[in-house]
PDB file of N, CA and C in Angstrom:
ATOM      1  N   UNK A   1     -45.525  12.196  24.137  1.00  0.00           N
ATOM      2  CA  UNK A   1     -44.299  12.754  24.685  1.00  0.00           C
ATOM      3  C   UNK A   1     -43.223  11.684  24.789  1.00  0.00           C
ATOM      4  N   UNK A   2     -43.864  10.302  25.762  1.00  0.00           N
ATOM      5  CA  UNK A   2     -42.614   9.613  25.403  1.00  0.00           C
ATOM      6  C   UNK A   2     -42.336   8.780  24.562  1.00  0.00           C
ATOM      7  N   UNK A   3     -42.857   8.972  22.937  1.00  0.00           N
ATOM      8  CA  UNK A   3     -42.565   8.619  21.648  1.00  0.00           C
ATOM      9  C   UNK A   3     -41.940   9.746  20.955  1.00  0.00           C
ATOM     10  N   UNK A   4     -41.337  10.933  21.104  1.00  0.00           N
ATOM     11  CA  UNK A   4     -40.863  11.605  21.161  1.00  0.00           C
ATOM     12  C   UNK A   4     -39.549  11.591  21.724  1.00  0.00           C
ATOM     13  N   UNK A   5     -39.537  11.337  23.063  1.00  0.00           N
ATOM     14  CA  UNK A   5     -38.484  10.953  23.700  1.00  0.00           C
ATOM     15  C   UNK A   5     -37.410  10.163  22.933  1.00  0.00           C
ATOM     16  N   UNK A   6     -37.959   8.748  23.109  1.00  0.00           N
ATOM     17  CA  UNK A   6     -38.228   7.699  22.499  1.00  0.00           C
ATOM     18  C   UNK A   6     -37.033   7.937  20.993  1.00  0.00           C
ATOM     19  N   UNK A   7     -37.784   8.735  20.128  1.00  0.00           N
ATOM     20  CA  UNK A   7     -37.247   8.946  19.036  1.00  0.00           C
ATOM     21  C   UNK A   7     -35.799   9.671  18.780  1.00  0.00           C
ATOM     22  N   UNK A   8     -35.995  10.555  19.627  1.00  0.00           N
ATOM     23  CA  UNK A   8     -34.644  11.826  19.995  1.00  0.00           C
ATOM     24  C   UNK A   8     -33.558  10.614  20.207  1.00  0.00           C
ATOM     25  N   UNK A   9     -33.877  10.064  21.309  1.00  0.00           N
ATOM     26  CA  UNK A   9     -32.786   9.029  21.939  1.00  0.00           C
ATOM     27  C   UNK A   9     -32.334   8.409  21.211  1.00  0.00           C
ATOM     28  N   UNK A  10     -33.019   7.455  19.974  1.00  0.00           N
ATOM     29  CA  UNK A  10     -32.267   6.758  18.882  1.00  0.00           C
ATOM     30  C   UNK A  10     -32.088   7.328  17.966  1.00  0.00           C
ATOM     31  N   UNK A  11     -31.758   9.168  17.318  1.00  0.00           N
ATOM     32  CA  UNK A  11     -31.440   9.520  16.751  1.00  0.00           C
ATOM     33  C   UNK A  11     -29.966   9.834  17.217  1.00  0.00           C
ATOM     34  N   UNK A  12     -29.801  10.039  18.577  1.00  0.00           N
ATOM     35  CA  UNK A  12     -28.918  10.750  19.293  1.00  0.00           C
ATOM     36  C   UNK A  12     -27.718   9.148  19.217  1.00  0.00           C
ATOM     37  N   UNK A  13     -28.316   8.311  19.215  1.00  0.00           N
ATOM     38  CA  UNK A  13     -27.555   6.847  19.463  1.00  0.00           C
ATOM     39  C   UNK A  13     -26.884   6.678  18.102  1.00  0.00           C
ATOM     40  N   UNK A  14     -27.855   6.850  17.124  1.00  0.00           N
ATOM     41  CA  UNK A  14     -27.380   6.820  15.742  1.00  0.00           C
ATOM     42  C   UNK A  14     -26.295   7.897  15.119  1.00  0.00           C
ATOM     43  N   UNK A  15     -26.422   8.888  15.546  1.00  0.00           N
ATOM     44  CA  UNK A  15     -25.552   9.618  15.545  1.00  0.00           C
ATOM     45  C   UNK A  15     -24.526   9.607  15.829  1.00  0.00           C
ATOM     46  N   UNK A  16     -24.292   8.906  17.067  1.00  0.00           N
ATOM     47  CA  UNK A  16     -23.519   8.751  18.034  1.00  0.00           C
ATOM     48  C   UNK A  16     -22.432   7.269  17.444  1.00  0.00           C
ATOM     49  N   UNK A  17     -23.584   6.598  16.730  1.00  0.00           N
ATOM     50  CA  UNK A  17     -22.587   5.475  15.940  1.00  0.00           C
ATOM     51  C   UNK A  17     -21.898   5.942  14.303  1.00  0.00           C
ATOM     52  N   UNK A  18     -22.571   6.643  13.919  1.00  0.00           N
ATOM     53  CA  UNK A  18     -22.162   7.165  12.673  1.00  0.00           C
ATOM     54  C   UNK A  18     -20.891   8.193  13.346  1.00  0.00           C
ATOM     55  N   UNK A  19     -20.736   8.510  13.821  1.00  0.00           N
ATOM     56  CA  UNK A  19     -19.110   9.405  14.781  1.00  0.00           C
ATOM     57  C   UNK A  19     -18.512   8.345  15.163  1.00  0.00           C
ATOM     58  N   UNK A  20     -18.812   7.325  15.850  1.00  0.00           N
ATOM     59  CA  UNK A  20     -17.727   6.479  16.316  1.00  0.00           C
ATOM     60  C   UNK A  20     -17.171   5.290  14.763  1.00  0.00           C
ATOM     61  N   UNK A  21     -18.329   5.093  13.714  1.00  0.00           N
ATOM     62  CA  UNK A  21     -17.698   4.404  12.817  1.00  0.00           C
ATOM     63  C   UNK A  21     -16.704   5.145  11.617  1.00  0.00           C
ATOM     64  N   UNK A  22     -17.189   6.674  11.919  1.00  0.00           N
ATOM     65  CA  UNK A  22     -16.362   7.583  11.029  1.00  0.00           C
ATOM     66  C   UNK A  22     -15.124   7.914  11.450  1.00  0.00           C
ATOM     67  N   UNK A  23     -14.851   7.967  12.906  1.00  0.00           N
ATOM     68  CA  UNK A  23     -14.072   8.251  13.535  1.00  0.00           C
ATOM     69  C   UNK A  23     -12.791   7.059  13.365  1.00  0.00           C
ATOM     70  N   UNK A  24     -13.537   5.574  13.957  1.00  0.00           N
ATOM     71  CA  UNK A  24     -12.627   4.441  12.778  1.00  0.00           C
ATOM     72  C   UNK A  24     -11.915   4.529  12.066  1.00  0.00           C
ATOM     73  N   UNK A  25     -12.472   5.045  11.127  1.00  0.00           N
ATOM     74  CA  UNK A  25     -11.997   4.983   9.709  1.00  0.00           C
ATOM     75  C   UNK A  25     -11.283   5.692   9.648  1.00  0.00           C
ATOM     76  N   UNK A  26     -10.937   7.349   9.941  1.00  0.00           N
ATOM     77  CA  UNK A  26      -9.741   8.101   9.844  1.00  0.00           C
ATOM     78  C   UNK A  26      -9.015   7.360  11.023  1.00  0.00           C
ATOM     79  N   UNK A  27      -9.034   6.139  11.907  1.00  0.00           N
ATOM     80  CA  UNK A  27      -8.203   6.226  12.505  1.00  0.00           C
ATOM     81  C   UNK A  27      -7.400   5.208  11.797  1.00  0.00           C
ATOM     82  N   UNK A  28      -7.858   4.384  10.876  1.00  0.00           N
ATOM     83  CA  UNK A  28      -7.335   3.672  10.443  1.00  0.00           C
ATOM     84  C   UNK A  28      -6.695   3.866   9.248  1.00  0.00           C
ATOM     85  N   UNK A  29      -7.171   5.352   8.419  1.00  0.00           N
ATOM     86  CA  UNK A  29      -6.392   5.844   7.549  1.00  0.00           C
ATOM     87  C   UNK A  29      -5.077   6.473   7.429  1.00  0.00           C
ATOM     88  N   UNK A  30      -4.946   6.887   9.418  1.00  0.00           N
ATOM     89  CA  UNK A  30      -3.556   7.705   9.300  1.00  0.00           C
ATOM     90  C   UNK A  30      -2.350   5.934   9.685  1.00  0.00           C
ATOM     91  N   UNK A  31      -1.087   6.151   8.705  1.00  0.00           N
ATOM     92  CA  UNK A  31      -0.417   5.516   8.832  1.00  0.00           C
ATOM     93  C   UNK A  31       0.524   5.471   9.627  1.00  0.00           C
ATOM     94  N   UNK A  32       0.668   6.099  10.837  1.00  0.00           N
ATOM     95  CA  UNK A  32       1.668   6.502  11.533  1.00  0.00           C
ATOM     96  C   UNK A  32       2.871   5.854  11.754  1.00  0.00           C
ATOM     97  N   UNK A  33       3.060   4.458  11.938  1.00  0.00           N
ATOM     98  CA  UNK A  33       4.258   3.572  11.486  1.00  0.00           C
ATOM     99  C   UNK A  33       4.759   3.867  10.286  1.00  0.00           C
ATOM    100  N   UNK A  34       3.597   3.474   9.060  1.00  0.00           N
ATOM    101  CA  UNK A  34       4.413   4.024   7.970  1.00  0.00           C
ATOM    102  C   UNK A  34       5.316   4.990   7.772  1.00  0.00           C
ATOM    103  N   UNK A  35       4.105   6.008   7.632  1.00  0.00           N
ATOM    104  CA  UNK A  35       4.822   7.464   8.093  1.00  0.00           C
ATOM    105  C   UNK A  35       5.604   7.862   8.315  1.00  0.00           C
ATOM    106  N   UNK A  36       6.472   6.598  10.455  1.00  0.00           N
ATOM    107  CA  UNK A  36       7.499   7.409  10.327  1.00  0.00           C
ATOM    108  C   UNK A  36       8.476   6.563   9.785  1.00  0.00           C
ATOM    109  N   UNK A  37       8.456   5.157   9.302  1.00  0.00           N
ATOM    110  CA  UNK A  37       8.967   4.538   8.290  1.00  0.00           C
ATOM    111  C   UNK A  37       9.539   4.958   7.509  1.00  0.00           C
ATOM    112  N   UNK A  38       9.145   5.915   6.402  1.00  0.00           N
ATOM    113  CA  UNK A  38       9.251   7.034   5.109  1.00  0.00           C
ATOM    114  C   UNK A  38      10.059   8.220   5.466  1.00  0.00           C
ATOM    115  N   UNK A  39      10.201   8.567   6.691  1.00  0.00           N
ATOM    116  CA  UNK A  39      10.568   9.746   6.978  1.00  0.00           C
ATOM    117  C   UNK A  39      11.847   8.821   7.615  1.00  0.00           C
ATOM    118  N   UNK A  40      12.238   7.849   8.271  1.00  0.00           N
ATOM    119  CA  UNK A  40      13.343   6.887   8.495  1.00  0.00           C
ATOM    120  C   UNK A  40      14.078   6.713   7.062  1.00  0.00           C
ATOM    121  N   UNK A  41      13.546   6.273   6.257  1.00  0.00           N
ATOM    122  CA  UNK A  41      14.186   6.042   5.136  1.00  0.00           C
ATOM    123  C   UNK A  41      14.803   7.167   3.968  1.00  0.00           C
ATOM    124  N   UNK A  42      13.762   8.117   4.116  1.00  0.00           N
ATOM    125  CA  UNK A  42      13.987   9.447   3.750  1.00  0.00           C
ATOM    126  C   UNK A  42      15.524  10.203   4.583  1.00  0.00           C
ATOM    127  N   UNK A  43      15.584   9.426   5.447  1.00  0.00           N
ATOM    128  CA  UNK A  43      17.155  10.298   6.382  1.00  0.00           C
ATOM    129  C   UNK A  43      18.361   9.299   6.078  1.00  0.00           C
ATOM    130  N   UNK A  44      17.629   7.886   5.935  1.00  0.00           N
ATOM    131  CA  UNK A  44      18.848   7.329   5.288  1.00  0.00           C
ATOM    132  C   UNK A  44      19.791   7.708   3.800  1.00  0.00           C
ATOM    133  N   UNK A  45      18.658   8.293   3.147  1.00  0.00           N
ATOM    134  CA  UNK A  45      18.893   8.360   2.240  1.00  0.00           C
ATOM    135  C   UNK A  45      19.675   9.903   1.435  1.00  0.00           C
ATOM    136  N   UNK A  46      19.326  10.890   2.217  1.00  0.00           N
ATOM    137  CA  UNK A  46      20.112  11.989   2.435  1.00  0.00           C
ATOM    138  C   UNK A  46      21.464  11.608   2.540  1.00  0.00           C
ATOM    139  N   UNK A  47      21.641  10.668   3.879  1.00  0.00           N
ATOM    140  CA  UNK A  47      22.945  10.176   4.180  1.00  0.00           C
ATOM    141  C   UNK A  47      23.761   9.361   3.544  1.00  0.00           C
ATOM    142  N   UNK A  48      23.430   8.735   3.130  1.00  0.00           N
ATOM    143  CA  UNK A  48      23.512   7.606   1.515  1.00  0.00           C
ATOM    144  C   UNK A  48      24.160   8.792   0.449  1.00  0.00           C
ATOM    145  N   UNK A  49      23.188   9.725   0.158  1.00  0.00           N
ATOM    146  CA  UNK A  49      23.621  10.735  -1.185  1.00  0.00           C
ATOM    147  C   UNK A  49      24.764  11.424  -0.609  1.00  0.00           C
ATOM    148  N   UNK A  50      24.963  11.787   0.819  1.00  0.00           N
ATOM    149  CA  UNK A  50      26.232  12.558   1.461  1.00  0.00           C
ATOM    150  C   UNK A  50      27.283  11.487   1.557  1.00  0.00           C
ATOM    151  N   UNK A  51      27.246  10.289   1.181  1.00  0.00           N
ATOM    152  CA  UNK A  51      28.527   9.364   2.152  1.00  0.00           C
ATOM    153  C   UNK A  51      29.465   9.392   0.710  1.00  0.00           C
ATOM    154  N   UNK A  52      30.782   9.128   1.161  1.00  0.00           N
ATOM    155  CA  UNK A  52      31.527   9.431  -0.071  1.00  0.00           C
ATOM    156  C   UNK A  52      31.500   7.795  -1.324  1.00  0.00           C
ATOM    157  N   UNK A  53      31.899   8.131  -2.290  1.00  0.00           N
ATOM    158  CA  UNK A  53      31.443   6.835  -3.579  1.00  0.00           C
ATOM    159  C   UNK A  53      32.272   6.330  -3.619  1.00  0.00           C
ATOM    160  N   UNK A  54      33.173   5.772  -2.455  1.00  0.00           N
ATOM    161  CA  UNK A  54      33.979   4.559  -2.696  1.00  0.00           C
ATOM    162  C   UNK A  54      34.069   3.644  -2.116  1.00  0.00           C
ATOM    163  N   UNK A  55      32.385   2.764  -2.450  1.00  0.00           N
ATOM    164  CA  UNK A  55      32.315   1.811  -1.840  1.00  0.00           C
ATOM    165  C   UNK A  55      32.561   0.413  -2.638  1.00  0.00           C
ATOM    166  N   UNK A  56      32.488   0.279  -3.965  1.00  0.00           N
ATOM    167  CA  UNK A  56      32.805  -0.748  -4.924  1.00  0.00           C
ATOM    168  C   UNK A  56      31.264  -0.846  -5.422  1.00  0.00           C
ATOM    169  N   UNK A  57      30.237   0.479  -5.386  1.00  0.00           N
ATOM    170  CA  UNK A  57      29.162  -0.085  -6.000  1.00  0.00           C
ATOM    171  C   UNK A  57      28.180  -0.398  -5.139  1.00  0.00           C
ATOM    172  N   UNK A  58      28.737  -0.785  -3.383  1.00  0.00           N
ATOM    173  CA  UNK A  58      27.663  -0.914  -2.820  1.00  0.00           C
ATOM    174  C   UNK A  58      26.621   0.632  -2.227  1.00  0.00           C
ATOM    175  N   UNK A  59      26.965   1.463  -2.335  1.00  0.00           N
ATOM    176  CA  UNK A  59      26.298   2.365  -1.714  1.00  0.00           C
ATOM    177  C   UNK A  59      25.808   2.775  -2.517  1.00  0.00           C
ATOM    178  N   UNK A  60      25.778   2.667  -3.542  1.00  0.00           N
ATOM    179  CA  UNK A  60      24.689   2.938  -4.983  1.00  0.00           C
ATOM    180  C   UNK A  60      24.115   1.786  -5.074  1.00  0.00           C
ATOM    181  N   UNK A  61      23.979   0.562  -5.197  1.00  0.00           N
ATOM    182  CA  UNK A  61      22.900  -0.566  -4.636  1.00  0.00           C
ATOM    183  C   UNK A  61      21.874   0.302  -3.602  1.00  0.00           C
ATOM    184  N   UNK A  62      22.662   0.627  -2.100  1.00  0.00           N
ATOM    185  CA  UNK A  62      22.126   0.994  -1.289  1.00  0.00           C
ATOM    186  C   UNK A  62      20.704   2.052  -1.366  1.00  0.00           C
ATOM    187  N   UNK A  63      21.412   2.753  -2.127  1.00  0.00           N
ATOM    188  CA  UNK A  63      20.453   3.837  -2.913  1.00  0.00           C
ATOM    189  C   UNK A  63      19.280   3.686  -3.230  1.00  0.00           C
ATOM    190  N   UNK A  64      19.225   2.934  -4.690  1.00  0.00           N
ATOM    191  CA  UNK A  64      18.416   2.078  -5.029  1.00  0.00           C
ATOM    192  C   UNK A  64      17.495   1.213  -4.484  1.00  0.00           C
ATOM    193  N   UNK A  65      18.243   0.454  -3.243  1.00  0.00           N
ATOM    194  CA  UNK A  65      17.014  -0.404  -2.326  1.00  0.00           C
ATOM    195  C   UNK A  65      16.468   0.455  -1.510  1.00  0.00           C
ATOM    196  N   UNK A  66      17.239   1.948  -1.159  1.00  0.00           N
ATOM    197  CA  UNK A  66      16.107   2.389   0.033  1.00  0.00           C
ATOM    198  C   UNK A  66      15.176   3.532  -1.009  1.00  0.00           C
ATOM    199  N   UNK A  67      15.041   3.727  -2.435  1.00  0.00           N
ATOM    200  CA  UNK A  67      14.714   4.463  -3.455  1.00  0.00           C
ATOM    201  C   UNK A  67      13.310   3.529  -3.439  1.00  0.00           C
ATOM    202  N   UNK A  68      13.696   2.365  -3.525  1.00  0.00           N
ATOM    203  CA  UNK A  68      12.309   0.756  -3.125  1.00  0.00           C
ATOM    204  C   UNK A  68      11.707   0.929  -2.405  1.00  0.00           C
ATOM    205  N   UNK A  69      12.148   1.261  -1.148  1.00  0.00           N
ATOM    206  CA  UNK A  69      11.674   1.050   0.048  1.00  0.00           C
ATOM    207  C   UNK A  69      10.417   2.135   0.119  1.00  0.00           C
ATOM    208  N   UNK A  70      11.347   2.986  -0.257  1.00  0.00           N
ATOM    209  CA  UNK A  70      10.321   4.662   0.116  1.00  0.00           C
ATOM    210  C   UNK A  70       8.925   4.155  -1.091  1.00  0.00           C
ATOM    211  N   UNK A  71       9.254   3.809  -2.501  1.00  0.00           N
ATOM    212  CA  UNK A  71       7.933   3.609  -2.921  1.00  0.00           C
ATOM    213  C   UNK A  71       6.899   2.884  -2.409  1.00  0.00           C
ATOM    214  N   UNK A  72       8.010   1.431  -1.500  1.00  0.00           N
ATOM    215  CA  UNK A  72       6.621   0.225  -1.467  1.00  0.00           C
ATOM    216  C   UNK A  72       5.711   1.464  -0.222  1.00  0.00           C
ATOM    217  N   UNK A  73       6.514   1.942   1.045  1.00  0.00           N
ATOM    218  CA  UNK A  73       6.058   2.725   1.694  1.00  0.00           C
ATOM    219  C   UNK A  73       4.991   3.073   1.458  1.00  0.00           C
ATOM    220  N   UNK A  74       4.997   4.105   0.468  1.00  0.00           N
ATOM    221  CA  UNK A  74       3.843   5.177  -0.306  1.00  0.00           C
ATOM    222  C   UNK A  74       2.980   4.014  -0.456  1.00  0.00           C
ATOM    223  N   UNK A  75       3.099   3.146  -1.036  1.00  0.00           N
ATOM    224  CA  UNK A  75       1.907   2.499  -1.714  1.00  0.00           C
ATOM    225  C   UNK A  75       1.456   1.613  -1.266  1.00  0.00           C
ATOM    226  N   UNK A  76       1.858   1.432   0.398  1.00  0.00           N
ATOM    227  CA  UNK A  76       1.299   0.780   1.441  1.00  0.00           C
ATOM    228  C   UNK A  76       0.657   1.649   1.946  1.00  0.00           C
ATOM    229  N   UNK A  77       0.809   2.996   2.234  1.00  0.00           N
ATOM    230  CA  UNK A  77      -0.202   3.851   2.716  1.00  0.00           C
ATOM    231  C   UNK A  77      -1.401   3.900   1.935  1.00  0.00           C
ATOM    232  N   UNK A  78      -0.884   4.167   0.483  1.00  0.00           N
ATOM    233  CA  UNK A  78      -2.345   5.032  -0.822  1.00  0.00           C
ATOM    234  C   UNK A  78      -3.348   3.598  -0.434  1.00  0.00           C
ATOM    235  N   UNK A  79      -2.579   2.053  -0.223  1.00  0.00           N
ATOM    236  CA  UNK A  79      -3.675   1.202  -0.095  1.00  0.00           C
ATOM    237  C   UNK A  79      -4.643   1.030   0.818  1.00  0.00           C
ATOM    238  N   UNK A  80      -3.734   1.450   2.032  1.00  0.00           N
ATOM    239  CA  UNK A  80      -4.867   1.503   3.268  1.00  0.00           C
ATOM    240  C   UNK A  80      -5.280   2.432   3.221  1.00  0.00           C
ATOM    241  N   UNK A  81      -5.810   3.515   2.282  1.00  0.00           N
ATOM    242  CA  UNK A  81      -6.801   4.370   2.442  1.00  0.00           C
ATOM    243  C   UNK A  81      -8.028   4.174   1.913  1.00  0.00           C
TER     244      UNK A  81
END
């Protein structure tokens, strides 16, 4: 009986670590800085395409670097997954 016990208990422990190391791992998969990083840059950039084009060239630069930004973003997330 209490090899039985015994056994339950370190299945229940093991279990119990396989949830907490799985659990980890999606916590470390969601990017939430990133995230709202992308969605920051994503509003700049709406605003950027709405602002009027007479800046001498710079707000089309502008474009372009936050067009950068949003990729490195993405592909700082796809890595930490």
């Amino acid at each position: 009986m209490k090899r039985t016990t015994l056994r339950a208990a370190a299945l229940v422990l093991a279990f119990g670590l396989f949830c907490a190391l799985a659990g980890a791992g999606v916590a470390l998969a969601v990017q939430t800085h990133m995230v709202n990083a992308r969605s920051y840059l994503e509003s700049a950039l709406t605003e950027l395409n709405e602002a009027e084009a007479n800046k001498n060239g710079h707000r089309v630069n502008a474009i372009t670097y936050v067009k950068d930004a949003i990729n490195e973003v993405n592909l700082g997330i796809q890595a930490a997954q």
